[in-house]
Structure formats: C-alpha cells, structure tokens
PDB file of N, CA and C in Angstrom:
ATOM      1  N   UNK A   1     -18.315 -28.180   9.652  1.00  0.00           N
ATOM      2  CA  UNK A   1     -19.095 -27.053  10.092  1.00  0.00           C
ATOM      3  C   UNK A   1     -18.223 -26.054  10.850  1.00  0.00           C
ATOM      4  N   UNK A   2     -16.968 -26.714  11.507  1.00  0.00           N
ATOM      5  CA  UNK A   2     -16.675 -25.937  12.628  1.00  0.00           C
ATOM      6  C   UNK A   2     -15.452 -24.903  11.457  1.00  0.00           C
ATOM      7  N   UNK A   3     -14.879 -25.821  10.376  1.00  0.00           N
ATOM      8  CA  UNK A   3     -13.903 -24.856   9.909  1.00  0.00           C
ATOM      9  C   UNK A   3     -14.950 -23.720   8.797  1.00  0.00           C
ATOM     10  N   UNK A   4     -16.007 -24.170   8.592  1.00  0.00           N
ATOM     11  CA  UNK A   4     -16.726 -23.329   8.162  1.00  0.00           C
ATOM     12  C   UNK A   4     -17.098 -21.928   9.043  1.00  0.00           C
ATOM     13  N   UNK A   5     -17.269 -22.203  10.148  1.00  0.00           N
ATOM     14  CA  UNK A   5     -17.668 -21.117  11.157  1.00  0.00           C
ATOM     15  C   UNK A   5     -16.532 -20.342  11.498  1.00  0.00           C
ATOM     16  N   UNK A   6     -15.415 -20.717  11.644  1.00  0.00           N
ATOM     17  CA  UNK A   6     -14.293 -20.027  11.504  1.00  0.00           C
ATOM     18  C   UNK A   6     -14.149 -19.047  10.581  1.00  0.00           C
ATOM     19  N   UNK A   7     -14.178 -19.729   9.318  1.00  0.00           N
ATOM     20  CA  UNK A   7     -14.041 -19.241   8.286  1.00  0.00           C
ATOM     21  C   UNK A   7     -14.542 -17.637   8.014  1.00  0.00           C
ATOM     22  N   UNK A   8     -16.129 -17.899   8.282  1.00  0.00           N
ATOM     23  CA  UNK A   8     -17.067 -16.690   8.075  1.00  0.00           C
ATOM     24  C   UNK A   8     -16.371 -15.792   9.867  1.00  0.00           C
ATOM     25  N   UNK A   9     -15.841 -16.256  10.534  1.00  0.00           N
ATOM     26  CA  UNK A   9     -15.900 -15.346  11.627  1.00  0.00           C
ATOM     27  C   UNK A   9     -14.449 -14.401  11.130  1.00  0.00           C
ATOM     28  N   UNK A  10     -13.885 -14.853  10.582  1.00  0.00           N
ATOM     29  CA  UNK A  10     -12.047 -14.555   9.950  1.00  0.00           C
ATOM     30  C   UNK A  10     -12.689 -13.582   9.145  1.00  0.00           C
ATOM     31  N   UNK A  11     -13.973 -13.833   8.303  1.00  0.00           N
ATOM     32  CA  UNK A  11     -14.196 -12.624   6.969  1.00  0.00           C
ATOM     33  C   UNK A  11     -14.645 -11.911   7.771  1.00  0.00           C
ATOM     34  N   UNK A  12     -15.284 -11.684   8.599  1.00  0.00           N
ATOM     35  CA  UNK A  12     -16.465 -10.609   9.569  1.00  0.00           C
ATOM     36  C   UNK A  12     -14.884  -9.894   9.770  1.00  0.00           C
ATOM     37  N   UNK A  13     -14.250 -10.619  11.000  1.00  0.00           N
ATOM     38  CA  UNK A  13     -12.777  -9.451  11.104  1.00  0.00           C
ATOM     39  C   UNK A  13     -12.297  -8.885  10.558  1.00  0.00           C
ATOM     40  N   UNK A  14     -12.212  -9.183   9.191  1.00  0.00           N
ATOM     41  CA  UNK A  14     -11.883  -8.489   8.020  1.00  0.00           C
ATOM     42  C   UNK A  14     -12.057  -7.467   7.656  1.00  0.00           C
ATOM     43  N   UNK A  15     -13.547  -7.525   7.483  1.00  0.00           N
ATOM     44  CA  UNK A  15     -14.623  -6.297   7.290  1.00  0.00           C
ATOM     45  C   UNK A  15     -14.504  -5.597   8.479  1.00  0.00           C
ATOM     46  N   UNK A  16     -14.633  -5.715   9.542  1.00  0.00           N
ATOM     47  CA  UNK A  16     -14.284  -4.649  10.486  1.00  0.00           C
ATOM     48  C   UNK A  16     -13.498  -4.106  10.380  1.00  0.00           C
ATOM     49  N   UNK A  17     -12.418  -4.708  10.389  1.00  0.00           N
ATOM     50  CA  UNK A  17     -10.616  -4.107  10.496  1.00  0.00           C
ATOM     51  C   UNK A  17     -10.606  -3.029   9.633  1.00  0.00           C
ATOM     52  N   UNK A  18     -11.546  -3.203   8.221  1.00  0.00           N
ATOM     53  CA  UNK A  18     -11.137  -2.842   6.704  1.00  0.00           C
ATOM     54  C   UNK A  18     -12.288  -1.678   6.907  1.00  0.00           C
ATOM     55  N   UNK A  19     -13.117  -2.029   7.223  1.00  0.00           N
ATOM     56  CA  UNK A  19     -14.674  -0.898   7.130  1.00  0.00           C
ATOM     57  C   UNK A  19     -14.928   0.184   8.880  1.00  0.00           C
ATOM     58  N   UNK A  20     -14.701  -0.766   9.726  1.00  0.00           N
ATOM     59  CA  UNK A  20     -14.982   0.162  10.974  1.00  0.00           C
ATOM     60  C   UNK A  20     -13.599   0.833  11.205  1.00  0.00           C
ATOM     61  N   UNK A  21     -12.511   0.037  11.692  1.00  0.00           N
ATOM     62  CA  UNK A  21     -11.631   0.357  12.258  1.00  0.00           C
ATOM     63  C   UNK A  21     -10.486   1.012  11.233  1.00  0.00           C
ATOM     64  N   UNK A  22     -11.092   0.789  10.137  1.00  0.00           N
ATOM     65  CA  UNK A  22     -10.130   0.867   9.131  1.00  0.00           C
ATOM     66  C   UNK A  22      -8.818   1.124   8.646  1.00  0.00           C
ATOM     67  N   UNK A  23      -8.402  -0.558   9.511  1.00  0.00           N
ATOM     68  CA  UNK A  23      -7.027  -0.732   9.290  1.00  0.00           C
ATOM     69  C   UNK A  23      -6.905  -0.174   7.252  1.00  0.00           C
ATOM     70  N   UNK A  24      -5.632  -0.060   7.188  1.00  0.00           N
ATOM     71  CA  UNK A  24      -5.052  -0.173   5.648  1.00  0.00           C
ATOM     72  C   UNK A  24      -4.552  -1.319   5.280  1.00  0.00           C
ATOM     73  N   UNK A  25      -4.507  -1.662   3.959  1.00  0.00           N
ATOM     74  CA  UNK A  25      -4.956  -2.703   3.479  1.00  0.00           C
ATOM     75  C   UNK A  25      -3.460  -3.445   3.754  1.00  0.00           C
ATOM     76  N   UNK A  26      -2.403  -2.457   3.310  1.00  0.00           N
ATOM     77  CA  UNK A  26      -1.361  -3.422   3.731  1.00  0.00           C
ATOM     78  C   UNK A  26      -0.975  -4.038   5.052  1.00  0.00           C
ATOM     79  N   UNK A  27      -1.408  -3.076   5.955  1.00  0.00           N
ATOM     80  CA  UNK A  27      -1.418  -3.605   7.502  1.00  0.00           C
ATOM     81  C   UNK A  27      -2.355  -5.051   7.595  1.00  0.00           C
ATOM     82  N   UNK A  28      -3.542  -5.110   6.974  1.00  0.00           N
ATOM     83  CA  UNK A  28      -4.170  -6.269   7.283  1.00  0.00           C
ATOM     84  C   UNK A  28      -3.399  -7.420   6.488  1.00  0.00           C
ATOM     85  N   UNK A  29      -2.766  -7.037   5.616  1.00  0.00           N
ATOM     86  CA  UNK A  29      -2.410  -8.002   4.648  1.00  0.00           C
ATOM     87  C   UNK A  29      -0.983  -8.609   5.569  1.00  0.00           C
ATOM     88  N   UNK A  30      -0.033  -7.836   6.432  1.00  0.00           N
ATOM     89  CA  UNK A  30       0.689  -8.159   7.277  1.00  0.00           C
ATOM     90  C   UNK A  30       0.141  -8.709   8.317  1.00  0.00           C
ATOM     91  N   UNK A  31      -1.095  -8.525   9.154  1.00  0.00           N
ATOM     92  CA  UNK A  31      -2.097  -9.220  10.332  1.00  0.00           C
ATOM     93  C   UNK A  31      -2.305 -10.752   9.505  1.00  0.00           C
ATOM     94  N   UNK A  32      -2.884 -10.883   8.570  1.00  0.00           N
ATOM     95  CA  UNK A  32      -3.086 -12.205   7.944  1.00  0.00           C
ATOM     96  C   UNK A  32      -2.114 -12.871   7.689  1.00  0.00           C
ATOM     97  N   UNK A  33      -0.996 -12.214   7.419  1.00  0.00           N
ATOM     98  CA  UNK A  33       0.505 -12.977   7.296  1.00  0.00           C
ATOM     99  C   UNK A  33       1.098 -13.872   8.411  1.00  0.00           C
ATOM    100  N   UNK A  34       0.662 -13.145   9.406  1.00  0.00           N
ATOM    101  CA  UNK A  34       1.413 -13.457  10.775  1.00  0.00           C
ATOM    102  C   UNK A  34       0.159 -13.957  11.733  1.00  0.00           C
ATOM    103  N   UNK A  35      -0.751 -14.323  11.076  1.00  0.00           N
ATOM    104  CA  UNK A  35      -2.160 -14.887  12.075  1.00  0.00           C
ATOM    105  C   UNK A  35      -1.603 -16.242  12.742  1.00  0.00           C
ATOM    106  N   UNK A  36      -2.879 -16.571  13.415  1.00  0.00           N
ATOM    107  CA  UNK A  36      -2.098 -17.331  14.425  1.00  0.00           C
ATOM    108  C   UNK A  36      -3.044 -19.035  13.735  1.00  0.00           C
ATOM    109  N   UNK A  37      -2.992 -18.911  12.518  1.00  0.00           N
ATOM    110  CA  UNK A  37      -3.907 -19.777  11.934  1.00  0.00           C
ATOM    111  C   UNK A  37      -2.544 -20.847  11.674  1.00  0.00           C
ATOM    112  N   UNK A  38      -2.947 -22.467  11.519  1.00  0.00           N
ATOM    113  CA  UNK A  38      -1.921 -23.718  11.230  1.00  0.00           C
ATOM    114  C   UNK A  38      -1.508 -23.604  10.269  1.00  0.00           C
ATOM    115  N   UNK A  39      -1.447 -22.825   9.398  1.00  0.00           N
ATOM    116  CA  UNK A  39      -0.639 -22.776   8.031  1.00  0.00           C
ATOM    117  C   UNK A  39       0.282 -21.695   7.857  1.00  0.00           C
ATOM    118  N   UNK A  40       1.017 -21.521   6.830  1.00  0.00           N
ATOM    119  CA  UNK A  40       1.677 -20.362   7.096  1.00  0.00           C
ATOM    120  C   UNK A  40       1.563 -19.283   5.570  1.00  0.00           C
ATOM    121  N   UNK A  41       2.168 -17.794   6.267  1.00  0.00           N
ATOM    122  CA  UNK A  41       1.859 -16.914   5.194  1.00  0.00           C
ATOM    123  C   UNK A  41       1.320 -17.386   3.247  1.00  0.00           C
ATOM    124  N   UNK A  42       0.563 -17.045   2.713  1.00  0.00           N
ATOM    125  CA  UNK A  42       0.283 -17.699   1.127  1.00  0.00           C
ATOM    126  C   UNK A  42       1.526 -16.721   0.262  1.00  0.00           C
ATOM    127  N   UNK A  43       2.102 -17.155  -0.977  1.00  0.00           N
ATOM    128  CA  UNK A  43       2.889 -16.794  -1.300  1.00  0.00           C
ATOM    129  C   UNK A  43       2.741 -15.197  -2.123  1.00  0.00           C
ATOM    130  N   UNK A  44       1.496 -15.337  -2.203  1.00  0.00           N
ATOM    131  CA  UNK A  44       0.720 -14.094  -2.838  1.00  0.00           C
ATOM    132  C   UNK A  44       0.729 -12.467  -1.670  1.00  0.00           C
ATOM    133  N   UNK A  45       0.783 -13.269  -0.788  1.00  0.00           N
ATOM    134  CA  UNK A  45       0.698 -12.060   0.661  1.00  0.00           C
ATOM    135  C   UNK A  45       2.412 -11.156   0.762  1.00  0.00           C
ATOM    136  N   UNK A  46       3.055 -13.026   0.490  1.00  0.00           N
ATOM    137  CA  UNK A  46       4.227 -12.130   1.414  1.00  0.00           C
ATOM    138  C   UNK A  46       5.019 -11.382  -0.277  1.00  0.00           C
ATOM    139  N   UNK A  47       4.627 -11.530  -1.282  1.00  0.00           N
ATOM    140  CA  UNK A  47       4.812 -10.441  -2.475  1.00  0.00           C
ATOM    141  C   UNK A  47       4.642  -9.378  -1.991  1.00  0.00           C
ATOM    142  N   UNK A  48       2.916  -8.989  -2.284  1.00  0.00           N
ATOM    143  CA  UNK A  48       2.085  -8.010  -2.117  1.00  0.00           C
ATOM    144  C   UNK A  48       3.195  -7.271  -0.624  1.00  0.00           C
ATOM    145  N   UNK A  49       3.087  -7.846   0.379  1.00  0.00           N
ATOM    146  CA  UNK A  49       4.224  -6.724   1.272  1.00  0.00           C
ATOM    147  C   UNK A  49       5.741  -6.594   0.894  1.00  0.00           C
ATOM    148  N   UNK A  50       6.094  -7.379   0.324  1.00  0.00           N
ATOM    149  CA  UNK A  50       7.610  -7.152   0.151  1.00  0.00           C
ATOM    150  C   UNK A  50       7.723  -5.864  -0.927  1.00  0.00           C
ATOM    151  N   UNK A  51       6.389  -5.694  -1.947  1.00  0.00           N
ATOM    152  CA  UNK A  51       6.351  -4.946  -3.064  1.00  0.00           C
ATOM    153  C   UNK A  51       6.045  -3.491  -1.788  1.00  0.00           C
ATOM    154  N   UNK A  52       5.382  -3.515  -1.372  1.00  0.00           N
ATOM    155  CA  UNK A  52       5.031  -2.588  -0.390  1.00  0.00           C
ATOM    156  C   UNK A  52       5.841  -2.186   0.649  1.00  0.00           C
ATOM    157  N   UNK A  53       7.031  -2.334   0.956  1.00  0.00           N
ATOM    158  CA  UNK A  53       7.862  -2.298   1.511  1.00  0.00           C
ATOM    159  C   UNK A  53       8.813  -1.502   1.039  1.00  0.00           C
ATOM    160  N   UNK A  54       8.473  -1.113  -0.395  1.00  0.00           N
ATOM    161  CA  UNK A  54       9.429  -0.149  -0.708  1.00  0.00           C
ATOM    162  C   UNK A  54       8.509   1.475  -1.020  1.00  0.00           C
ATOM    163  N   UNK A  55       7.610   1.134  -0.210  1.00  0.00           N
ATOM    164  CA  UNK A  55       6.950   2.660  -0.015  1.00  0.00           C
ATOM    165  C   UNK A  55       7.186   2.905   1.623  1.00  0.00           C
ATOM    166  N   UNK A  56       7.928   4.378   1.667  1.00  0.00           N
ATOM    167  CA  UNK A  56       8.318   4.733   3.205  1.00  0.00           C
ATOM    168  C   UNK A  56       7.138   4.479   3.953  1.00  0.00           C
ATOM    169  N   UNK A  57       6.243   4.817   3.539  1.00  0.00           N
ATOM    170  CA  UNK A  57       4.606   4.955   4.958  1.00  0.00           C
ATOM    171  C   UNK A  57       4.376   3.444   5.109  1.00  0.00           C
ATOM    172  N   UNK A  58       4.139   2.876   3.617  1.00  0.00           N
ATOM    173  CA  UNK A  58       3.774   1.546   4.102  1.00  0.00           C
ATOM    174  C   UNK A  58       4.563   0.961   4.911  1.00  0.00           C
ATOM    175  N   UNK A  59       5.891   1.085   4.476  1.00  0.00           N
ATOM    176  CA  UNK A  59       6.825   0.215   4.900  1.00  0.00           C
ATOM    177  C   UNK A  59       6.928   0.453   6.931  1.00  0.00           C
ATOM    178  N   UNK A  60       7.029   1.416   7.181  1.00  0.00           N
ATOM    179  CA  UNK A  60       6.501   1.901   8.412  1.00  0.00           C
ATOM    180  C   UNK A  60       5.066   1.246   8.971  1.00  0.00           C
ATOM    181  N   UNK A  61       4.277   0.924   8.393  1.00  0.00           N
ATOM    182  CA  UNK A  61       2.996   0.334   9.096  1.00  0.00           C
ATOM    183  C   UNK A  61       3.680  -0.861   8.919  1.00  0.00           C
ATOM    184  N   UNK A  62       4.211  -2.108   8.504  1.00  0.00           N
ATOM    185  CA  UNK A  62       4.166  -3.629   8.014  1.00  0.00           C
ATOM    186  C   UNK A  62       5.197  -3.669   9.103  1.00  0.00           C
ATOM    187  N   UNK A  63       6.471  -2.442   9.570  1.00  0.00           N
ATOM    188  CA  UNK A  63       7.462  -3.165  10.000  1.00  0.00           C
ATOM    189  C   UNK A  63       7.489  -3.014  11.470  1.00  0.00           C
ATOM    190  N   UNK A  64       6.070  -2.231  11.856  1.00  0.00           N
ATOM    191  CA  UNK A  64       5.344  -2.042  13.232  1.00  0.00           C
ATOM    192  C   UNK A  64       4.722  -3.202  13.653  1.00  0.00           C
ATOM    193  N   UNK A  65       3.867  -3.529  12.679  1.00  0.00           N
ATOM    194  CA  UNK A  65       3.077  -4.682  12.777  1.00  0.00           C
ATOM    195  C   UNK A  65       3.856  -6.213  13.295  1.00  0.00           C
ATOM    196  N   UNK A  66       5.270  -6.318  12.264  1.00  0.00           N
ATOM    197  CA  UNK A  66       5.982  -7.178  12.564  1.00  0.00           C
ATOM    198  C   UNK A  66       6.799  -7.412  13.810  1.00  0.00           C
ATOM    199  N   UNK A  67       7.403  -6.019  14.419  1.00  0.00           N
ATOM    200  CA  UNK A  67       7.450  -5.938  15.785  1.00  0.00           C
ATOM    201  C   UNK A  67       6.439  -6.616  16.473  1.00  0.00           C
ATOM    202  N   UNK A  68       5.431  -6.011  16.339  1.00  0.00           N
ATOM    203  CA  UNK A  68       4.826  -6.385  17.647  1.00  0.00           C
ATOM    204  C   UNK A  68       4.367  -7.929  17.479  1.00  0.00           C
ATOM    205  N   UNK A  69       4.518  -8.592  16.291  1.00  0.00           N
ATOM    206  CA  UNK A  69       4.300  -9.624  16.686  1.00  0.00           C
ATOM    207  C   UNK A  69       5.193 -10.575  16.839  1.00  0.00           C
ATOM    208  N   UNK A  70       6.338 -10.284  16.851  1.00  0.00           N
ATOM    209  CA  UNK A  70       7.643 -10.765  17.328  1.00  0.00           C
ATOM    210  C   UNK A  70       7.845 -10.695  18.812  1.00  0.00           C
ATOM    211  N   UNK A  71       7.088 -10.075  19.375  1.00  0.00           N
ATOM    212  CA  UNK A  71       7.061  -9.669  20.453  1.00  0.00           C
ATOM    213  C   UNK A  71       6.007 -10.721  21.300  1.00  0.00           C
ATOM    214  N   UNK A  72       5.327 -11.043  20.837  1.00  0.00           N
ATOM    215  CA  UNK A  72       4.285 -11.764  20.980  1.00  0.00           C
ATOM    216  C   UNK A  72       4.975 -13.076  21.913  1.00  0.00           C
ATOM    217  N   UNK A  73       3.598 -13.980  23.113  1.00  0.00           N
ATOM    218  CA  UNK A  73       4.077 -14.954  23.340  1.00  0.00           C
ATOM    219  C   UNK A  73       3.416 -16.067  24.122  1.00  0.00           C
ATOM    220  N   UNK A  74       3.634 -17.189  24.581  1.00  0.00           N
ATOM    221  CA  UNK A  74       2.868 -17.825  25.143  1.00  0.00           C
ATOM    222  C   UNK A  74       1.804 -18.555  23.651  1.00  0.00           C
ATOM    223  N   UNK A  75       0.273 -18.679  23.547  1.00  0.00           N
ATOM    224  CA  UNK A  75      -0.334 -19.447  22.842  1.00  0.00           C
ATOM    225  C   UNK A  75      -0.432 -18.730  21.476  1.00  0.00           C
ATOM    226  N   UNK A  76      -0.101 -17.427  21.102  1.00  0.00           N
ATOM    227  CA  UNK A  76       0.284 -16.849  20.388  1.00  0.00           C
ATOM    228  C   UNK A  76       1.841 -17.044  19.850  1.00  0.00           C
ATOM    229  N   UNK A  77       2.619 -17.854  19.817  1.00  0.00           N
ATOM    230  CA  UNK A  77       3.747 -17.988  18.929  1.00  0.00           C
ATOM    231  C   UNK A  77       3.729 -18.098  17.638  1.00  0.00           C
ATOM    232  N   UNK A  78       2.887 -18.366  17.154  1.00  0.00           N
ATOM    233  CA  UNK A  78       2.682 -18.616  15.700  1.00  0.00           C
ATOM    234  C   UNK A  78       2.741 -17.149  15.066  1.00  0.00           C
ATOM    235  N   UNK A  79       2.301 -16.286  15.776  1.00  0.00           N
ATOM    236  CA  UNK A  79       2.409 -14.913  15.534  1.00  0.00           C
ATOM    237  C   UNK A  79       4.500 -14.532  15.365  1.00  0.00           C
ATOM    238  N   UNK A  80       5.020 -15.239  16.285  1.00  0.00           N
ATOM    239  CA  UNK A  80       6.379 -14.873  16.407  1.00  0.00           C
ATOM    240  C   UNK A  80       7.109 -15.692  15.376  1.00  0.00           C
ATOM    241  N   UNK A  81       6.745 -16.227  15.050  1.00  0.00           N
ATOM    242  CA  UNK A  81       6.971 -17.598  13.981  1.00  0.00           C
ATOM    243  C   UNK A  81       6.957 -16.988  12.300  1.00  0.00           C
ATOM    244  N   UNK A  82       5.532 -16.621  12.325  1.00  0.00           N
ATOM    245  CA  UNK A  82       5.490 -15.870  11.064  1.00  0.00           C
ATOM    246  C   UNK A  82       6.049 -14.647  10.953  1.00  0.00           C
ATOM    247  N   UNK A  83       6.031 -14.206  12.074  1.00  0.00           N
ATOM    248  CA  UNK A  83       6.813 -12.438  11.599  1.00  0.00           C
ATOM    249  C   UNK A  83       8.092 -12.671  11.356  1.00  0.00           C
ATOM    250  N   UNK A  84       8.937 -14.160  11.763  1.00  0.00           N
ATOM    251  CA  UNK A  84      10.088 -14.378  11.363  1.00  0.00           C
ATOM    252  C   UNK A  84      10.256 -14.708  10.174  1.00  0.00           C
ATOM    253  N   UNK A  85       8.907 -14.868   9.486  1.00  0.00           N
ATOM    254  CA  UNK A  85       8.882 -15.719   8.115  1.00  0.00           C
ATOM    255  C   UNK A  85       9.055 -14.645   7.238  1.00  0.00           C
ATOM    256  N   UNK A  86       7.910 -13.965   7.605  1.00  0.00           N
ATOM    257  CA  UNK A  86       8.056 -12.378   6.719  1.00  0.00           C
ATOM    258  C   UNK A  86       9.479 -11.563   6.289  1.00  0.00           C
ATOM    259  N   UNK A  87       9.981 -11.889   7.805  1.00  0.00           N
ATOM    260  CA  UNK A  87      10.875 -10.609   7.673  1.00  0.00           C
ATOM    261  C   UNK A  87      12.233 -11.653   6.722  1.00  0.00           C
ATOM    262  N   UNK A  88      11.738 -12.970   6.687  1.00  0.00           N
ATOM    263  CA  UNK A  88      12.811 -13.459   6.027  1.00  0.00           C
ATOM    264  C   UNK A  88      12.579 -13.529   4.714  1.00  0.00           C
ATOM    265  N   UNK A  89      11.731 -13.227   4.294  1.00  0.00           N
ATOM    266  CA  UNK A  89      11.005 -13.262   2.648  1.00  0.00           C
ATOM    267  C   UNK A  89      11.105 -11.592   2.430  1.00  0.00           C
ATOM    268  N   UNK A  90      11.229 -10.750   3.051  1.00  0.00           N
ATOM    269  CA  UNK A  90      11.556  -9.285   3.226  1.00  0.00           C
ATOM    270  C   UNK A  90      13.128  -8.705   3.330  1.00  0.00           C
ATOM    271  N   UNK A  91      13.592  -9.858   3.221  1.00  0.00           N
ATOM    272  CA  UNK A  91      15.173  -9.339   3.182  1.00  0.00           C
ATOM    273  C   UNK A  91      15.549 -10.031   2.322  1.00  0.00           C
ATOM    274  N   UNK A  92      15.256 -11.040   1.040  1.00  0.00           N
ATOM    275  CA  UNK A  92      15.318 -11.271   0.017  1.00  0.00           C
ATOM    276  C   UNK A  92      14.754 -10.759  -1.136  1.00  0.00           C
ATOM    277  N   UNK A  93      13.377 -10.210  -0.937  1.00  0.00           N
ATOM    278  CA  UNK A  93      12.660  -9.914  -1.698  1.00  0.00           C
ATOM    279  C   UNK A  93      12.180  -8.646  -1.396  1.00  0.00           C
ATOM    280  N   UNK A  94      12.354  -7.648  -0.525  1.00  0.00           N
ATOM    281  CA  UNK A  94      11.752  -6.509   0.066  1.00  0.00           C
ATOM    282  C   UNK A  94      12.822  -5.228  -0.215  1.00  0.00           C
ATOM    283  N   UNK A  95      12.536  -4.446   1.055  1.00  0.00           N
ATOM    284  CA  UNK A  95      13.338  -3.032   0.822  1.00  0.00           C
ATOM    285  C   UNK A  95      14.530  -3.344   1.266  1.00  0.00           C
ATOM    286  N   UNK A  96      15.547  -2.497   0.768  1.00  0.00           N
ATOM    287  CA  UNK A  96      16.742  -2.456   1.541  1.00  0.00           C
ATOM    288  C   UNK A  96      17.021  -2.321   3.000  1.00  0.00           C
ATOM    289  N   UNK A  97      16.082  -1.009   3.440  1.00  0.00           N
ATOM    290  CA  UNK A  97      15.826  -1.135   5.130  1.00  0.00           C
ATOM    291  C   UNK A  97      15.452  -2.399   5.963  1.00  0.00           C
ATOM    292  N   UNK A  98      15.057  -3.051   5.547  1.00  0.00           N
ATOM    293  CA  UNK A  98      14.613  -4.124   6.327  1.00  0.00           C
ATOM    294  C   UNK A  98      15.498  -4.554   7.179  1.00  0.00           C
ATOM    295  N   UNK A  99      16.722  -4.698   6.164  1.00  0.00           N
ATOM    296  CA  UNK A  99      18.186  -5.177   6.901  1.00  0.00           C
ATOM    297  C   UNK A  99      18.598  -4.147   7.648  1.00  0.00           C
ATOM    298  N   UNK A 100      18.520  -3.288   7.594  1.00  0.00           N
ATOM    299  CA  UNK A 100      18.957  -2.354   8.586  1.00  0.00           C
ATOM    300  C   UNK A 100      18.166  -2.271   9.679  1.00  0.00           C
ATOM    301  N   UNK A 101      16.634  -2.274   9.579  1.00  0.00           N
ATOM    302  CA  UNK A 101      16.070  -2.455  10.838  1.00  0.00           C
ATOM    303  C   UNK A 101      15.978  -3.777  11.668  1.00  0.00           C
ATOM    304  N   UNK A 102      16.293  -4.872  11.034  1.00  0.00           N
ATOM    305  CA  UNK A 102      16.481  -6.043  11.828  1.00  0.00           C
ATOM    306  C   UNK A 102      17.931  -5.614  12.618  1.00  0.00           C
ATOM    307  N   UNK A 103      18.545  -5.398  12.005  1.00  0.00           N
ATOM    308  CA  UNK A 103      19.961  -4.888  13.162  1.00  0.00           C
ATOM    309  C   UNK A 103      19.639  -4.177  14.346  1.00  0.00           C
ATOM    310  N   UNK A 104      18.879  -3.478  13.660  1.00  0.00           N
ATOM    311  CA  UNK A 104      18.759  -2.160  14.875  1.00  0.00           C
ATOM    312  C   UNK A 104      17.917  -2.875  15.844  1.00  0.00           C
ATOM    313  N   UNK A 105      17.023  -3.870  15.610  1.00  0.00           N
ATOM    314  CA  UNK A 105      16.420  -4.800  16.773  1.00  0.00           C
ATOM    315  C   UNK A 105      16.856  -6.193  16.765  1.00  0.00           C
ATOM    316  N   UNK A 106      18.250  -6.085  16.656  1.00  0.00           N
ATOM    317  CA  UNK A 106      18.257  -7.485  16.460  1.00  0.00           C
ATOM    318  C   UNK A 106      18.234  -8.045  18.413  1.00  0.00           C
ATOM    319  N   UNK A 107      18.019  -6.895  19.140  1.00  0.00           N
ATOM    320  CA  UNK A 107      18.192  -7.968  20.374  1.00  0.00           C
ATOM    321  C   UNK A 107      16.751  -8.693  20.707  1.00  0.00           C
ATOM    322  N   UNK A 108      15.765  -7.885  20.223  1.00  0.00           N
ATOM    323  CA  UNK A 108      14.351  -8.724  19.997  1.00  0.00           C
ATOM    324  C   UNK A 108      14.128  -9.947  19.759  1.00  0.00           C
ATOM    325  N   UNK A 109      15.175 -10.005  18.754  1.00  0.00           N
ATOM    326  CA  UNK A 109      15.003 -11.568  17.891  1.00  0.00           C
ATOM    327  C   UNK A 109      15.893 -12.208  18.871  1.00  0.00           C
ATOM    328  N   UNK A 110      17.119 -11.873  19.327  1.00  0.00           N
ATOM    329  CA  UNK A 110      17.761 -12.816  20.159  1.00  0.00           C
ATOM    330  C   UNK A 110      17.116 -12.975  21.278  1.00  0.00           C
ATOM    331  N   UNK A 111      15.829 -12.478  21.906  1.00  0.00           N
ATOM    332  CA  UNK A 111      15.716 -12.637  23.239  1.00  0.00           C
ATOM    333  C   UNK A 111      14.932 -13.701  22.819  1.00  0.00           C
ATOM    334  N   UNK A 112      13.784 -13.850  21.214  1.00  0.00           N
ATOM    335  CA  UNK A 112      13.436 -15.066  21.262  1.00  0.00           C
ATOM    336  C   UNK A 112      14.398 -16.320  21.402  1.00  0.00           C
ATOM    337  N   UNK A 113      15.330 -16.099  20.874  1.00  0.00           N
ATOM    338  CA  UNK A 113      16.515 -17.544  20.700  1.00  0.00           C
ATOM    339  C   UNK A 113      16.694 -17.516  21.530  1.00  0.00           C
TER     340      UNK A 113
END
C-alpha cells in the first residue's frame, strides 16, 4: 500500500511540475534522473538527456539542474550521487560541452571528494 501511495504522490508531482509550474519536459526528465528515490537513473532517461544535450537551451536547463544537485547534501545525497551518474553517462554519450563544463566546476565535484 505504502509503495503504492508513493507512487500516485510521485505522478501528482509530475503533473504539477508539468501542468502548474510548468517545468519543461527535459528539466523534469533530469529531476527524475537525480531523485532521491533507491534506484538509480532508467536507461531510457539518461538517453533522452544525453540526446538533449546537444540542444544549447536544453542543454543549459539539464546542466543547471545537475549543479544544483551536486550541490545538494545531508539526507539528500542520492541527489549528489545521481547527478554524478548523469554527468558520467553525459560525457560518453552527450555534448561535447559537458567536458568542458565539468572543468570549469570541477572544484564542486572535488569539494564532494
């Protein structure tokens, strides 16, 4: 019951994010990547952004998103965890910038290490 109730409370956010607040789709699709849920990114997600990553605007919303959750800390690590996942499936499979903007913050990532 209880992962059921979850479940439907995760789609309600959804619909908000997507209908009220109306995040864009790739931004949510980066929020779900990096959620703070026990599993990690689906392999279908971290495509869909790596393909998206080679559009300047998008690529600008996904690599905001990933900041800040690199940034993230305390009971939220899983957030810092996955944005490391991303950005590592994003520099194999993503834009060329990627690598250049991990440099340009790479002291972010070292302050996690």
């Amino acid at each position: 019951m209880k992962k059921a109730f979850d479940q439907t409370v995760r789609d309600l956010k959804r619909e908000v994010n997507k209908k009220v607040l109306k995040v864009p789709g790739v931004e949510q699709k980066v929020l779900d990547a990096t959620s703070n849920e026990p599993w990690g990114p689906h392999g279908s997600l971290l495509a869909d952004i790596a393909q998206a990553s080679r559009n300047y605007h998008e690529y600008q919303m996904i690599m905001n998103v990933i900041w800040k959750r690199i940034n993230d800390t305390g009971k939220n690590w899983r957030h810092v965890y996955k944005a490391l996942t991303v950005l590592e499936y994003m520099v194999a499979n993503g834009s060329e910038r990627v690598i250049d903007e991990i440099r340009e913050h790479a002291y972010q990532i070292q302050v996690i290490i």
